[in-house]
C-alpha atoms as a PDB file:
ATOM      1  CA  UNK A   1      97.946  60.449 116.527  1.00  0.00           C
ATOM      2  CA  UNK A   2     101.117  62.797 116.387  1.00  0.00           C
ATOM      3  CA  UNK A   3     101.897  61.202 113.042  1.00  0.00           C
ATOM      4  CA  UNK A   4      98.036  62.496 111.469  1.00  0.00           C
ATOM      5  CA  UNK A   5      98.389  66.161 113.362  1.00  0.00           C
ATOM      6  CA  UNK A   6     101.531  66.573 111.409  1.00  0.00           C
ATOM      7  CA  UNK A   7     100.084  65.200 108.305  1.00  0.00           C
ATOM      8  CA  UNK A   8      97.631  67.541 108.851  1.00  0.00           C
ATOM      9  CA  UNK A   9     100.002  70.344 109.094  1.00  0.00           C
ATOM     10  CA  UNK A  10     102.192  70.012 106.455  1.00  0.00           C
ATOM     11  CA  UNK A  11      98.689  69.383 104.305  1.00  0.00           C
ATOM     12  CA  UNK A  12      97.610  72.854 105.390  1.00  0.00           C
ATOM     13  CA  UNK A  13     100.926  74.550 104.754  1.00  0.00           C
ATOM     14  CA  UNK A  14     101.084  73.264 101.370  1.00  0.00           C
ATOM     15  CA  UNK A  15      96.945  74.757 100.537  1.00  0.00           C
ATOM     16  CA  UNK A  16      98.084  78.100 101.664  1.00  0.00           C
ATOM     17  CA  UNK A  17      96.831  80.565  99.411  1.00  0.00           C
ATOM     18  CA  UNK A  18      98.913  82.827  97.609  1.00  0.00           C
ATOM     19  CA  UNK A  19      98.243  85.791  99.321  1.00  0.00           C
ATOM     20  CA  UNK A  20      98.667  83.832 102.477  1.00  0.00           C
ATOM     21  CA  UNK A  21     102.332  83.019 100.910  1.00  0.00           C
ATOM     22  CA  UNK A  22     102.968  86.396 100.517  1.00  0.00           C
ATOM     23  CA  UNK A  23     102.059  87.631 103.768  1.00  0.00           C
ATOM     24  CA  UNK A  24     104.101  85.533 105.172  1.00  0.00           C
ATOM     25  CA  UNK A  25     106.861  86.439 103.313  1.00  0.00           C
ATOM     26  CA  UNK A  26     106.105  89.721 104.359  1.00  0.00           C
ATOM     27  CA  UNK A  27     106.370  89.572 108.312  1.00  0.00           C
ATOM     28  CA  UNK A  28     109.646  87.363 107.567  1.00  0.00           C
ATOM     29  CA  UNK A  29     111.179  90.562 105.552  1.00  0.00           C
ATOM     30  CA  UNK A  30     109.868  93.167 108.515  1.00  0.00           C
ATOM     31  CA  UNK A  31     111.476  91.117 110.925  1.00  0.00           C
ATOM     32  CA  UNK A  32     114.785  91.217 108.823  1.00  0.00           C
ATOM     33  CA  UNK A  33     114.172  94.694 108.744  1.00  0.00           C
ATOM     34  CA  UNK A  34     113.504  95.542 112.395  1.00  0.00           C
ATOM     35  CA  UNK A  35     116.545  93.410 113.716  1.00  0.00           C
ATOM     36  CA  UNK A  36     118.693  94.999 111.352  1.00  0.00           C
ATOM     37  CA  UNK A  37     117.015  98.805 112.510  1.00  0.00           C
ATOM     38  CA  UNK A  38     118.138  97.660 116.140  1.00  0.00           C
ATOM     39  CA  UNK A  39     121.549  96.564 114.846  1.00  0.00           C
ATOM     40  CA  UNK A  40     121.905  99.891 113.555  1.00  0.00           C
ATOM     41  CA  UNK A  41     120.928 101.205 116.772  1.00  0.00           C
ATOM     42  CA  UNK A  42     123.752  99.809 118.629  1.00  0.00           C
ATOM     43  CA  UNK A  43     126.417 100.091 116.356  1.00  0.00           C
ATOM     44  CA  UNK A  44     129.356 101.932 117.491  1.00  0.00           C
ATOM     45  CA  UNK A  45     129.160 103.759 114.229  1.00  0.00           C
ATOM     46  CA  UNK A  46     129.518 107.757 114.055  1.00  0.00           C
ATOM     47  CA  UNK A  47     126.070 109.576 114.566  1.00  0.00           C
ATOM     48  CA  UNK A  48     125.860 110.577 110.321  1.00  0.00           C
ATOM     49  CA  UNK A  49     126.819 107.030 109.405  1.00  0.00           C
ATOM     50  CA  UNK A  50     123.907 105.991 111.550  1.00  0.00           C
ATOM     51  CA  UNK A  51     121.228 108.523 110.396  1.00  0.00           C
ATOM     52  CA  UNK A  52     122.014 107.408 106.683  1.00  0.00           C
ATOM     53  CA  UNK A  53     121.617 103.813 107.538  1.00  0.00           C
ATOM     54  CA  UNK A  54     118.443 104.226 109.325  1.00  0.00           C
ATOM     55  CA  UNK A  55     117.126 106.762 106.654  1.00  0.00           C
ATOM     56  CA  UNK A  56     117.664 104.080 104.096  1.00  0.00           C
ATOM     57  CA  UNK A  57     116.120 101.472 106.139  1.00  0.00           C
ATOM     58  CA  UNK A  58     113.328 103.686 106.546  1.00  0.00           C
ATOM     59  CA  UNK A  59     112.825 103.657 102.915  1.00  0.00           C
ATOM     60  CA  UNK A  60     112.458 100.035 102.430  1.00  0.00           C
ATOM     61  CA  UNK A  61     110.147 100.011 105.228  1.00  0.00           C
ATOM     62  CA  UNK A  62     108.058 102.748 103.105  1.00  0.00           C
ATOM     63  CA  UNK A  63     108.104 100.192 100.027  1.00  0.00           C
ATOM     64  CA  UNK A  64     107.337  97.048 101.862  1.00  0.00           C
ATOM     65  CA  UNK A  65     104.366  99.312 103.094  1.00  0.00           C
ATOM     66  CA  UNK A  66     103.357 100.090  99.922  1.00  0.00           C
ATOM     67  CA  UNK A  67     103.716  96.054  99.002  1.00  0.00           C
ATOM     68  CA  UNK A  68     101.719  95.286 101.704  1.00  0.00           C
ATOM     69  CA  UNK A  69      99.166  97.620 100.466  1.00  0.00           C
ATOM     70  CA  UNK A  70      99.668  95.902  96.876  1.00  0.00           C
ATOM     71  CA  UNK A  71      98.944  92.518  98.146  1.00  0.00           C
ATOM     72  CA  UNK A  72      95.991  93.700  99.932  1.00  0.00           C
ATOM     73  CA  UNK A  73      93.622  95.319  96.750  1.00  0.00           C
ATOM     74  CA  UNK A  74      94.878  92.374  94.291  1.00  0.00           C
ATOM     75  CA  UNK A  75      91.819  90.448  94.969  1.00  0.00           C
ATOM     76  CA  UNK A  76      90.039  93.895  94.652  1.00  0.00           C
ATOM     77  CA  UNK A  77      91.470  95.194  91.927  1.00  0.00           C
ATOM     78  CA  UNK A  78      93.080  92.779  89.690  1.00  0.00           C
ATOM     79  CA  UNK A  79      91.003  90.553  87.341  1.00  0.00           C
ATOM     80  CA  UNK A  80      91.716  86.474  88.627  1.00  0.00           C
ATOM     81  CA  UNK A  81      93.734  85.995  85.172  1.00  0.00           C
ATOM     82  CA  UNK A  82      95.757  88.332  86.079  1.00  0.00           C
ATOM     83  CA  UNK A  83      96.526  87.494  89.567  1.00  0.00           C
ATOM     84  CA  UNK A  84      99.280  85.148  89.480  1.00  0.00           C
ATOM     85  CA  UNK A  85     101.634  87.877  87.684  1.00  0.00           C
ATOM     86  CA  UNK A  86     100.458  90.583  90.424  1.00  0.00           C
ATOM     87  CA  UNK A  87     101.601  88.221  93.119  1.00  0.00           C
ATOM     88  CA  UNK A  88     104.547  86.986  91.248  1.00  0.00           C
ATOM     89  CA  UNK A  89     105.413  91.008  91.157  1.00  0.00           C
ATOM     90  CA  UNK A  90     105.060  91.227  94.589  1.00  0.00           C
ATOM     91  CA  UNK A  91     107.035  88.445  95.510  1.00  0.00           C
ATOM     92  CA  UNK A  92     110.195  89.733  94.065  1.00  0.00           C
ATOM     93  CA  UNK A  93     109.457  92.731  95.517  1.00  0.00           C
ATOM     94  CA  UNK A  94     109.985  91.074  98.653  1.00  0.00           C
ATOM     95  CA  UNK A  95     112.736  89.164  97.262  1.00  0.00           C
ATOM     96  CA  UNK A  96     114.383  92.846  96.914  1.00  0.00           C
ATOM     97  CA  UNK A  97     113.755  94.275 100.163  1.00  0.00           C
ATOM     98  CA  UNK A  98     115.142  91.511 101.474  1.00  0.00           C
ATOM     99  CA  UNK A  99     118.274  91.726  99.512  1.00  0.00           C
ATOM    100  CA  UNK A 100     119.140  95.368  99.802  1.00  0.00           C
ATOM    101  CA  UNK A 101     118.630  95.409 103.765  1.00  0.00           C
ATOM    102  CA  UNK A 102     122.313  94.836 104.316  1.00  0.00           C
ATOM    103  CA  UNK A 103     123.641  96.669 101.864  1.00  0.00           C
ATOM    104  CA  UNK A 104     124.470 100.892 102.760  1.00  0.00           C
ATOM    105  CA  UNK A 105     122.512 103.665 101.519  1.00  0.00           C
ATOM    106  CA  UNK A 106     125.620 104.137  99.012  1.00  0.00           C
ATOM    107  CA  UNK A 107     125.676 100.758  97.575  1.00  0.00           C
ATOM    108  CA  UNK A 108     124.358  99.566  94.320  1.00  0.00           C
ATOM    109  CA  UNK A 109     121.195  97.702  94.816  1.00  0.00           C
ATOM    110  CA  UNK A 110     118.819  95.736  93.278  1.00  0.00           C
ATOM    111  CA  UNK A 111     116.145  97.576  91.334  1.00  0.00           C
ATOM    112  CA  UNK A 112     112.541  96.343  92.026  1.00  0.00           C
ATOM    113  CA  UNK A 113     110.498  95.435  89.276  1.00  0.00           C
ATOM    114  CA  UNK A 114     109.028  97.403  86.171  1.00  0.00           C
ATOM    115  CA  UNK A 115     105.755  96.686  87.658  1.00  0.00           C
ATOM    116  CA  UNK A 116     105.898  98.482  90.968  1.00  0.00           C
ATOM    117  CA  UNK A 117     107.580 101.640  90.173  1.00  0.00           C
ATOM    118  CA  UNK A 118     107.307 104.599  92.401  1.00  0.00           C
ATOM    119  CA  UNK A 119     106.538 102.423  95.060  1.00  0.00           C
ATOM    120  CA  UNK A 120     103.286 101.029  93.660  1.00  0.00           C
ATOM    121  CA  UNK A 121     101.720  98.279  91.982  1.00  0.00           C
ATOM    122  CA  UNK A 122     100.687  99.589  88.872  1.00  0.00           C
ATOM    123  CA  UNK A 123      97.980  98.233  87.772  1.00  0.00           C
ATOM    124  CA  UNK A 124      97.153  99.539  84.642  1.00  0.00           C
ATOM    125  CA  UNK A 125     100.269  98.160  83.095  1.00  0.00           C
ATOM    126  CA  UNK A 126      99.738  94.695  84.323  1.00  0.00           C
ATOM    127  CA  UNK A 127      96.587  94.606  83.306  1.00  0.00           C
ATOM    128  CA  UNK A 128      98.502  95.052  79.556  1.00  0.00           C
ATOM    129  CA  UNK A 129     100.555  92.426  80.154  1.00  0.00           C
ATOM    130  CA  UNK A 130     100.462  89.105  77.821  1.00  0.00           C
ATOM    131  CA  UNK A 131      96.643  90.169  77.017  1.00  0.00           C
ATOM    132  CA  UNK A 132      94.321  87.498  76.280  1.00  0.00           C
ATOM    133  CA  UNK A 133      94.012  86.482  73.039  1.00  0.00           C
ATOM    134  CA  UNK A 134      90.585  88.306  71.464  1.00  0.00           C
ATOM    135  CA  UNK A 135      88.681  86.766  68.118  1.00  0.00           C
ATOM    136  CA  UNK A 136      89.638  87.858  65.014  1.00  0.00           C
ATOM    137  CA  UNK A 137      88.030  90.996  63.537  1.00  0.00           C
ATOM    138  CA  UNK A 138      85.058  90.424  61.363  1.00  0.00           C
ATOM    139  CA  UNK A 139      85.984  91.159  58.053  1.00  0.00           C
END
């Protein structure tokens, strides 16, 4: 019986949708974000040192936001060919929050992707990505 309701489990985990994926990945880089907010928070640190790091960890709050807000209109707004790359987009820009949350607001970090400038998905672009092959003109 336990054996089949962990079966069952790990058969579930491994159907999980995309978006479901990247939701997921989501909460795991707020958390990362929030614990390292309250680190700040209780850091010895001088009281400028600490504004700066919580301004910049305010910022990548404001673009995992605006990720989340990506993920959400995909299956709105992007055709189901083109999908996979809008996730696969989003998922590094996960990947990148998640990277630059311990370094400081003077650091070099790691630019998010060409897709997802200005704190967006943009859309319009992807959709110009790898187009689908059309038919040859008549001649």
């Amino acid at each position: 019986m336990r054996a089949a309701l962990v079966l069952i489990c790990v058969l579930l985990s491994a159907c999980a949708s995309r978006y479901d994926q990247l939701k997921s990945e989501s909460s795991r880089v707020e958390t990362a974000l929030t614990k390292e907010q309250s680190l700040v928070l209780n850091t010895d640190k001088y009281a400028a040192d600490r504004q700066a790091r919580l301004d910049y960890l305010s910022q990548l709050r404001t673009t995992l936001s605006a990720a989340n807000i990506g993920l959400a209109t995909i299956r709105y707004a992007v055709p189901a060919d083109k999908q996979p790359i809008a996730y696969d987009v989003l998922e590094e820009v996960y990947g990148t929050i998640k990277w630059n949350i311990p370094l400081g607001p003077d650091d070099a970090k790691k630019q998010l992707p060409q897709l997802f400038k200005g704190n967006q998905l943009n859309i319009a672009e992807l959709m110009a990505t790898n187009p689908a092959k059309s038919p040859p003109a008549a001649p």
